[in-house]
N, C-alpha and C. Protein backbone atom coordinates (compact mmCIF):
# COMPACT_ATOMS: atom_id res chain seq x y z
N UNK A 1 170.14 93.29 29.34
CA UNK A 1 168.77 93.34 29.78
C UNK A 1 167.86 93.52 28.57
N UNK A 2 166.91 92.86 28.43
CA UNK A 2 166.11 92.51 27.20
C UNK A 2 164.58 93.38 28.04
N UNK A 3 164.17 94.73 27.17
CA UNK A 3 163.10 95.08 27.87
C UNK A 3 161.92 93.91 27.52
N UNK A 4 160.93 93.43 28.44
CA UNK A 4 159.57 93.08 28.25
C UNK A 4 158.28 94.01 27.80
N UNK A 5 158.33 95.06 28.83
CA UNK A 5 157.44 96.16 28.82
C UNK A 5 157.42 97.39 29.44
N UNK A 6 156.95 98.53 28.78
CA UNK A 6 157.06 99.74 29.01
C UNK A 6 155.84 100.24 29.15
N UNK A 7 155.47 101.10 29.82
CA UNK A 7 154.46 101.89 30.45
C UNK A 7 153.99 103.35 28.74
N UNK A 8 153.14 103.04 28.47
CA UNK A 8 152.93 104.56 27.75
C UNK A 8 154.17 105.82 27.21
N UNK A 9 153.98 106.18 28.84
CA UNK A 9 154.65 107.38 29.10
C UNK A 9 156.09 107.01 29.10
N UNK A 10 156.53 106.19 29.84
CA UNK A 10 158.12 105.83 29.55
C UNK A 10 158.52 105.44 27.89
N UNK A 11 157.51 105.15 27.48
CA UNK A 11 158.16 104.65 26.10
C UNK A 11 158.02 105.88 25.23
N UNK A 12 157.19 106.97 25.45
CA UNK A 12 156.56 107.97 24.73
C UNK A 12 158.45 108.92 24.63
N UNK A 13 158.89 108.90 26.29
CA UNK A 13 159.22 109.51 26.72
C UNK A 13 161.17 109.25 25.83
N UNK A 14 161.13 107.77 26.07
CA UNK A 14 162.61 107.16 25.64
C UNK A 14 162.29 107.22 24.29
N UNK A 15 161.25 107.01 23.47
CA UNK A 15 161.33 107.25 21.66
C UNK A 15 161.70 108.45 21.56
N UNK A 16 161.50 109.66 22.01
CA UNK A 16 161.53 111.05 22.06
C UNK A 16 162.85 111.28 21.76
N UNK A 17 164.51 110.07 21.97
CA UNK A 17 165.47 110.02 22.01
C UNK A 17 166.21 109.63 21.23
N UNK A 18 165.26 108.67 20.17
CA UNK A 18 165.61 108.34 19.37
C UNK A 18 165.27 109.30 17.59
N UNK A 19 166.02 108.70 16.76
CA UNK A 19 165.40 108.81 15.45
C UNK A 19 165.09 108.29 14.30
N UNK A 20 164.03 107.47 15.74
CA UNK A 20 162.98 106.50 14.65
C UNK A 20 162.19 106.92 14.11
N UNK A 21 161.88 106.63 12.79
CA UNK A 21 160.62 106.91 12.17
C UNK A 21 159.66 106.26 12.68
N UNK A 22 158.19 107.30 11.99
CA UNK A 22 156.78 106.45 12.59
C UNK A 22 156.48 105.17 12.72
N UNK A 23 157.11 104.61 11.33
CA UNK A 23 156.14 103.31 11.17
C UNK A 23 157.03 102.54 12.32
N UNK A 24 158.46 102.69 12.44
CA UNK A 24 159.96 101.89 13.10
C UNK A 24 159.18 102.25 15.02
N UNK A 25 158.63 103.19 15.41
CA UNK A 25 158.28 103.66 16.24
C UNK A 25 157.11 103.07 16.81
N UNK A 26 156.05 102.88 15.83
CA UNK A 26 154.92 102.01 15.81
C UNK A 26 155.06 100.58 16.23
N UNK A 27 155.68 99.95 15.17
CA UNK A 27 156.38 98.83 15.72
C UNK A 27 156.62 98.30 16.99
N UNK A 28 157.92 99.44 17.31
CA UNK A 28 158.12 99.15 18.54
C UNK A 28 157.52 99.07 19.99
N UNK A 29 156.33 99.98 19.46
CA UNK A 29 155.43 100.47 20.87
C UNK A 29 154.25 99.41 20.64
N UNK A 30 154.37 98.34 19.87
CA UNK A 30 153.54 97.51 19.44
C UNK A 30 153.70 96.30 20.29
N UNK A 31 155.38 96.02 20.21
CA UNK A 31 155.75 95.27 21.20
C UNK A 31 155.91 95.33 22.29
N UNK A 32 157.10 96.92 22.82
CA UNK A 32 156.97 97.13 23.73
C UNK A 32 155.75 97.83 25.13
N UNK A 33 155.23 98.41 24.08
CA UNK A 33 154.03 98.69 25.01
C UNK A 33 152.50 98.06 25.02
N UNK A 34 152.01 97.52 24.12
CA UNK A 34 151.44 96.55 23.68
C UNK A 34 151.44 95.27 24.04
N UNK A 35 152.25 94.50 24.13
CA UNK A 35 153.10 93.46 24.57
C UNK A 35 152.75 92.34 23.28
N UNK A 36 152.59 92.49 21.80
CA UNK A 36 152.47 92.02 21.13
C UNK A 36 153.64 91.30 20.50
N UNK A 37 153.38 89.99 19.95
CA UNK A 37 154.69 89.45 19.44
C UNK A 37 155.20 89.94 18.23
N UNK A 38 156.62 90.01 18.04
CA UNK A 38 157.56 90.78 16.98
C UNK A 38 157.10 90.23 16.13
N UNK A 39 156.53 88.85 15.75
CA UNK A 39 156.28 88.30 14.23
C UNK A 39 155.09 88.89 13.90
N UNK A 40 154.07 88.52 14.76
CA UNK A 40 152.74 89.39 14.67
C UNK A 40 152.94 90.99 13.87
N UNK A 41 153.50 92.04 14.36
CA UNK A 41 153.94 93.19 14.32
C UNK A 41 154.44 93.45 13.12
N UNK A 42 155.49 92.62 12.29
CA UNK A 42 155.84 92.55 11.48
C UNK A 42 155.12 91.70 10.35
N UNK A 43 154.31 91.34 10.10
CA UNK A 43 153.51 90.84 9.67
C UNK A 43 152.35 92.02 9.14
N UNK A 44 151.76 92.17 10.61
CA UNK A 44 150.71 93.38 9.67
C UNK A 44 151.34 94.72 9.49
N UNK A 45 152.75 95.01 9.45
CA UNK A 45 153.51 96.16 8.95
C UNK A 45 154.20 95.88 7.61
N UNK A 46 153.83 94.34 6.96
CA UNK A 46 154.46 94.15 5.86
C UNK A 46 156.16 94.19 5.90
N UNK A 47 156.75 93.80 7.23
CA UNK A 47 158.09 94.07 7.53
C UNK A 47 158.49 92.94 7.74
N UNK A 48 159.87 92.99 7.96
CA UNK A 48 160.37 91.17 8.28
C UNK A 48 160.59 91.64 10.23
N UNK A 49 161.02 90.52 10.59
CA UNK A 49 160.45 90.31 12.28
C UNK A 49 162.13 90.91 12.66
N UNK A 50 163.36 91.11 11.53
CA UNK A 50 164.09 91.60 11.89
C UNK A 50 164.35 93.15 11.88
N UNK A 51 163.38 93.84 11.00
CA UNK A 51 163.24 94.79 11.18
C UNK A 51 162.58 95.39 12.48
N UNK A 52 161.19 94.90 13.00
CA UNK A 52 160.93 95.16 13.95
C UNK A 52 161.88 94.40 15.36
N UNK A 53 162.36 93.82 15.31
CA UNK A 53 163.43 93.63 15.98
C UNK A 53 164.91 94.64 16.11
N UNK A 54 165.11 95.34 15.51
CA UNK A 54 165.92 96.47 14.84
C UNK A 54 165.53 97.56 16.04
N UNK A 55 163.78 97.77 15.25
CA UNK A 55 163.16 98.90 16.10
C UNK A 55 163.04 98.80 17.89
N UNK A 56 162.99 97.69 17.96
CA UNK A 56 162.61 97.60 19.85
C UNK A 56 164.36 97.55 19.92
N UNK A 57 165.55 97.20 19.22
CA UNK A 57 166.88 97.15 20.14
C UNK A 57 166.89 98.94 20.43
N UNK A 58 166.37 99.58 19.80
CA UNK A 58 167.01 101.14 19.32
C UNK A 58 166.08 101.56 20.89
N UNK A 59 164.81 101.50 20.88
CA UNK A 59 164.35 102.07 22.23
C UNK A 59 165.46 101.33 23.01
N UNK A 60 165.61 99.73 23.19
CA UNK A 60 166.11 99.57 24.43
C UNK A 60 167.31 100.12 24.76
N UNK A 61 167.97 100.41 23.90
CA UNK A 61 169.68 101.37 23.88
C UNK A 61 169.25 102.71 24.23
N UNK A 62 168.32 103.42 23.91
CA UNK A 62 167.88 104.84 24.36
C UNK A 62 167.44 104.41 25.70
N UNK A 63 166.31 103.49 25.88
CA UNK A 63 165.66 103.61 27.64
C UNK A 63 166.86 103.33 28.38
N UNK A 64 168.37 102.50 28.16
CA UNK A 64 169.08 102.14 28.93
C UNK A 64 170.35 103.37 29.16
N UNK A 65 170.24 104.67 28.33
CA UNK A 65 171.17 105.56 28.62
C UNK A 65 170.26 106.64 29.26
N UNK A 66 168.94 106.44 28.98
CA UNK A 66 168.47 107.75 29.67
C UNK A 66 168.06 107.18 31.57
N UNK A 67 167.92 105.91 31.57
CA UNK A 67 167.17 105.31 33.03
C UNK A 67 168.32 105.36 33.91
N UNK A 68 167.88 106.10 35.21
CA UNK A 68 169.18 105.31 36.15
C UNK A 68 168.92 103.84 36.32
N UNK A 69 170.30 103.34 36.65
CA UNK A 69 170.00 101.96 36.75
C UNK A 69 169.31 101.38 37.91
N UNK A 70 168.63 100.16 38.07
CA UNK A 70 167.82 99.75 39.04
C UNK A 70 166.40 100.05 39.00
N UNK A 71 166.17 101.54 38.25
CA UNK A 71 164.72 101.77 38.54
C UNK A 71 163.85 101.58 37.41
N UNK A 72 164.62 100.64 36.91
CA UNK A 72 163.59 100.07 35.62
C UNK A 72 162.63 99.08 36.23
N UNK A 73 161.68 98.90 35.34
CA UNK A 73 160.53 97.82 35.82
C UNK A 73 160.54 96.81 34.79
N UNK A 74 160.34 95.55 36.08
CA UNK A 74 160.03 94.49 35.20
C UNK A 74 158.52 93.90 35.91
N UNK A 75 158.46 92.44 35.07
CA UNK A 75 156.74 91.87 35.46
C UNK A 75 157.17 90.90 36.22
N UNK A 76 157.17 90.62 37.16
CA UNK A 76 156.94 89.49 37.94
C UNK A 76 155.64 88.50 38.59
N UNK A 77 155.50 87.44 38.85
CA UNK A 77 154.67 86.95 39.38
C UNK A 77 155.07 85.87 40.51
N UNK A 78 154.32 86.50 41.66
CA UNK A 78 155.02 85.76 42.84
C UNK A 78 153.81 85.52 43.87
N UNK A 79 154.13 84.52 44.86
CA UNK A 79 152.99 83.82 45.31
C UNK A 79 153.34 84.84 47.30
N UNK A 80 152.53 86.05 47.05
CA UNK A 80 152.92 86.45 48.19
C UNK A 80 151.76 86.55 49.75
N UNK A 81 151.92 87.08 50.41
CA UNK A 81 150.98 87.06 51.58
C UNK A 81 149.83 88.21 51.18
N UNK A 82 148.19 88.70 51.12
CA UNK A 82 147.98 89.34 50.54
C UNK A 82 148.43 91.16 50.96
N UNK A 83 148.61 91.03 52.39
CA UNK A 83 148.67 92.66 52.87
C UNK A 83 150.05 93.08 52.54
N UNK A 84 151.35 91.98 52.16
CA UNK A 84 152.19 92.44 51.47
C UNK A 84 152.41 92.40 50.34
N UNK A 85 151.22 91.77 49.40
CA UNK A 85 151.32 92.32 47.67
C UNK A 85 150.52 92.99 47.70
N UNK A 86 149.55 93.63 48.22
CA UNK A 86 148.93 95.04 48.60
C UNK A 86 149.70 95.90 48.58
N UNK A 87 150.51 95.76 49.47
CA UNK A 87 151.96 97.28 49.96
C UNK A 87 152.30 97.46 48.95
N UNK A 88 153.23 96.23 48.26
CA UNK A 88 154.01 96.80 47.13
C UNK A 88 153.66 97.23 45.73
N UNK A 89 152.05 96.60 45.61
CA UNK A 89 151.56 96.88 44.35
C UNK A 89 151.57 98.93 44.55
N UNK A 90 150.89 98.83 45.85
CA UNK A 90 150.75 100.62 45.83
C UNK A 90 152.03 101.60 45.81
N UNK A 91 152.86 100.93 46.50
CA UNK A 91 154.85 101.38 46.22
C UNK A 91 154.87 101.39 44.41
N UNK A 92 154.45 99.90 44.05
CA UNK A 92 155.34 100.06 42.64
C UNK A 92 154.33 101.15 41.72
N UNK A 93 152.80 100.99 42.12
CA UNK A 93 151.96 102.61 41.43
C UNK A 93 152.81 104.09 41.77
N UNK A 94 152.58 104.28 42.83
CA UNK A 94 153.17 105.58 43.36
C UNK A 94 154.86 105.47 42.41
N UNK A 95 155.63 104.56 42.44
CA UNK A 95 157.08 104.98 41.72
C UNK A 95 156.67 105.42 40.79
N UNK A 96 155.65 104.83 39.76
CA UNK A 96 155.44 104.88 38.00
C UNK A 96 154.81 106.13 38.24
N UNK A 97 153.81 106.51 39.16
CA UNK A 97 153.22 107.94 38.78
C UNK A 97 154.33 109.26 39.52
N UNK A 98 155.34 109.10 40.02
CA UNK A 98 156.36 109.72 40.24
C UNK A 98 157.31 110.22 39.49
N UNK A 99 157.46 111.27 39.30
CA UNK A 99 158.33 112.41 38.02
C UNK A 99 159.72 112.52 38.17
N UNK A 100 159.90 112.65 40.26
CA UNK A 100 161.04 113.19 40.29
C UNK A 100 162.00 111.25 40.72
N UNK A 101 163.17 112.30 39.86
CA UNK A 101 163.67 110.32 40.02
C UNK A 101 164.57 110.29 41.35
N UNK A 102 164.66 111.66 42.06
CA UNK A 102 165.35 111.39 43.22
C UNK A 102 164.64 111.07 44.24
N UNK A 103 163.06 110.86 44.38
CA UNK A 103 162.16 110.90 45.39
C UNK A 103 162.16 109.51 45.18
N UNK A 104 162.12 108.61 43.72
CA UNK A 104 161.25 107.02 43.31
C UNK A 104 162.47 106.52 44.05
N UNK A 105 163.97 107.09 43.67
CA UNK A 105 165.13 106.33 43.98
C UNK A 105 165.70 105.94 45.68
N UNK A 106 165.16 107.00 46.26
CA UNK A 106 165.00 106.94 47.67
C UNK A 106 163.98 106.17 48.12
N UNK A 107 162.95 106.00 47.93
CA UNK A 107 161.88 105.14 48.16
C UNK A 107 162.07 103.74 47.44
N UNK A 108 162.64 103.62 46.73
CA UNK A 108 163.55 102.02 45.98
C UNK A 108 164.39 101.64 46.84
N UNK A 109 165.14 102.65 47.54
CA UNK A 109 166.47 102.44 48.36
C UNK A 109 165.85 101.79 49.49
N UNK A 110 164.88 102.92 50.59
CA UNK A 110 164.22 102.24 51.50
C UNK A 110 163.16 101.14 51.53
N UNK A 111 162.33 100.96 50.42
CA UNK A 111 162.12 99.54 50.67
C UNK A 111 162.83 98.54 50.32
N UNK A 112 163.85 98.51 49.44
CA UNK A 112 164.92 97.42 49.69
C UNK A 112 165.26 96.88 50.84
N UNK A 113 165.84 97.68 51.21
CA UNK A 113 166.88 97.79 52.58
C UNK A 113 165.54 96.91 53.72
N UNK A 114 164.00 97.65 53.55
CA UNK A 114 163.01 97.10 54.43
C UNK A 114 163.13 95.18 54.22
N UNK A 115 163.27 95.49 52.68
CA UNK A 115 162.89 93.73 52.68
C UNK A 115 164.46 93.05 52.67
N UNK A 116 165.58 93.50 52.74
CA UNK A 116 166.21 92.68 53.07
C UNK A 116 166.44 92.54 54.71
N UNK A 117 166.07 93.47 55.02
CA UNK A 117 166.44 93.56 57.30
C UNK A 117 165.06 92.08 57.36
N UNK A 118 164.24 92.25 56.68
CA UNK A 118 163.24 91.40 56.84
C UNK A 118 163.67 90.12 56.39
N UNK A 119 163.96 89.61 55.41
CA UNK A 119 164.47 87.90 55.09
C UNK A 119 165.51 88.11 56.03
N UNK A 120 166.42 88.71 56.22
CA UNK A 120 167.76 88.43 57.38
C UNK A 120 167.24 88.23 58.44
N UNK A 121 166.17 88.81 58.89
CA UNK A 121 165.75 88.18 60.23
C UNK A 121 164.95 87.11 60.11
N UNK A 122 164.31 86.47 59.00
CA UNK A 122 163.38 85.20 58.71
C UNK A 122 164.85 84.18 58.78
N UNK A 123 165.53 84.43 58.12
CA UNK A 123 166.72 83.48 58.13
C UNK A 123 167.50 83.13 59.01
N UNK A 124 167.41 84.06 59.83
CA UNK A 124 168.15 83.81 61.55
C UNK A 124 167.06 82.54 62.27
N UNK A 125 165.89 82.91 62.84
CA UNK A 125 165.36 82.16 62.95
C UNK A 125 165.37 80.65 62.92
N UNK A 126 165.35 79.90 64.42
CA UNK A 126 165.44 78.24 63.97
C UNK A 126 164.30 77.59 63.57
């Protein structure tokens, strides 16, 4: 899994794990939280794009031992109905501003489970 992007606080939170230096740290939160490109980054850090490449593998090896699995976030873009990309935009806020990971993980669990009972019954359907 190749992270795209990290939230502030999650990345604040998974560097905290590592022992990267500032500038290696900078970098990374350049790309990863930023969403700036690695050449860019390395460029105005006077670094080569493999160094800052270096720096974002090291978060992603820390965010991937500290995250349970599944409740990572990614970006998607999908062409949905509006009162149900309403729902989930406010589900996927409420997970990110959520601390405890046994409350986000139960609420991941049950709307899963919501949207798959839901395509299984679109798919029955003649």
């Amino acid at each position: 899994m190749r992270l795209k992007r990290l939230s502030q606080q999650i990345f604040d939170r998974t560097a905290a794990d590592t022992r990267l230096g500032d500038q290696a740290r900078k970098m990374a939160r350049a790309v990863l939280v930023d969403g700036r490109a690695q050449v860019d980054v390395a460029t105005e850090h006077g670094m080569t794009k493999q160094r800052v490449s270096l720096a974002v593998a090291t978060i992603e090896r820390a965010y991937k031992k500290t995250t349970t699995p599944g409740l990572g976030s990614i970006r998607v873009e999908l062409d949905l109905p509006e009162t149900l990309a309403l729902e989930l935009g406010g589900v996927a806020e409420a997970m990110k501003a959520c601390s405890d990971v046994a409350k986000v993980a139960d609420a991941l669990k049950k709307a899963t489970n919501a949207v798959r009972k839901a395509t299984k019954s679109l798919k029955a359907t003649p």
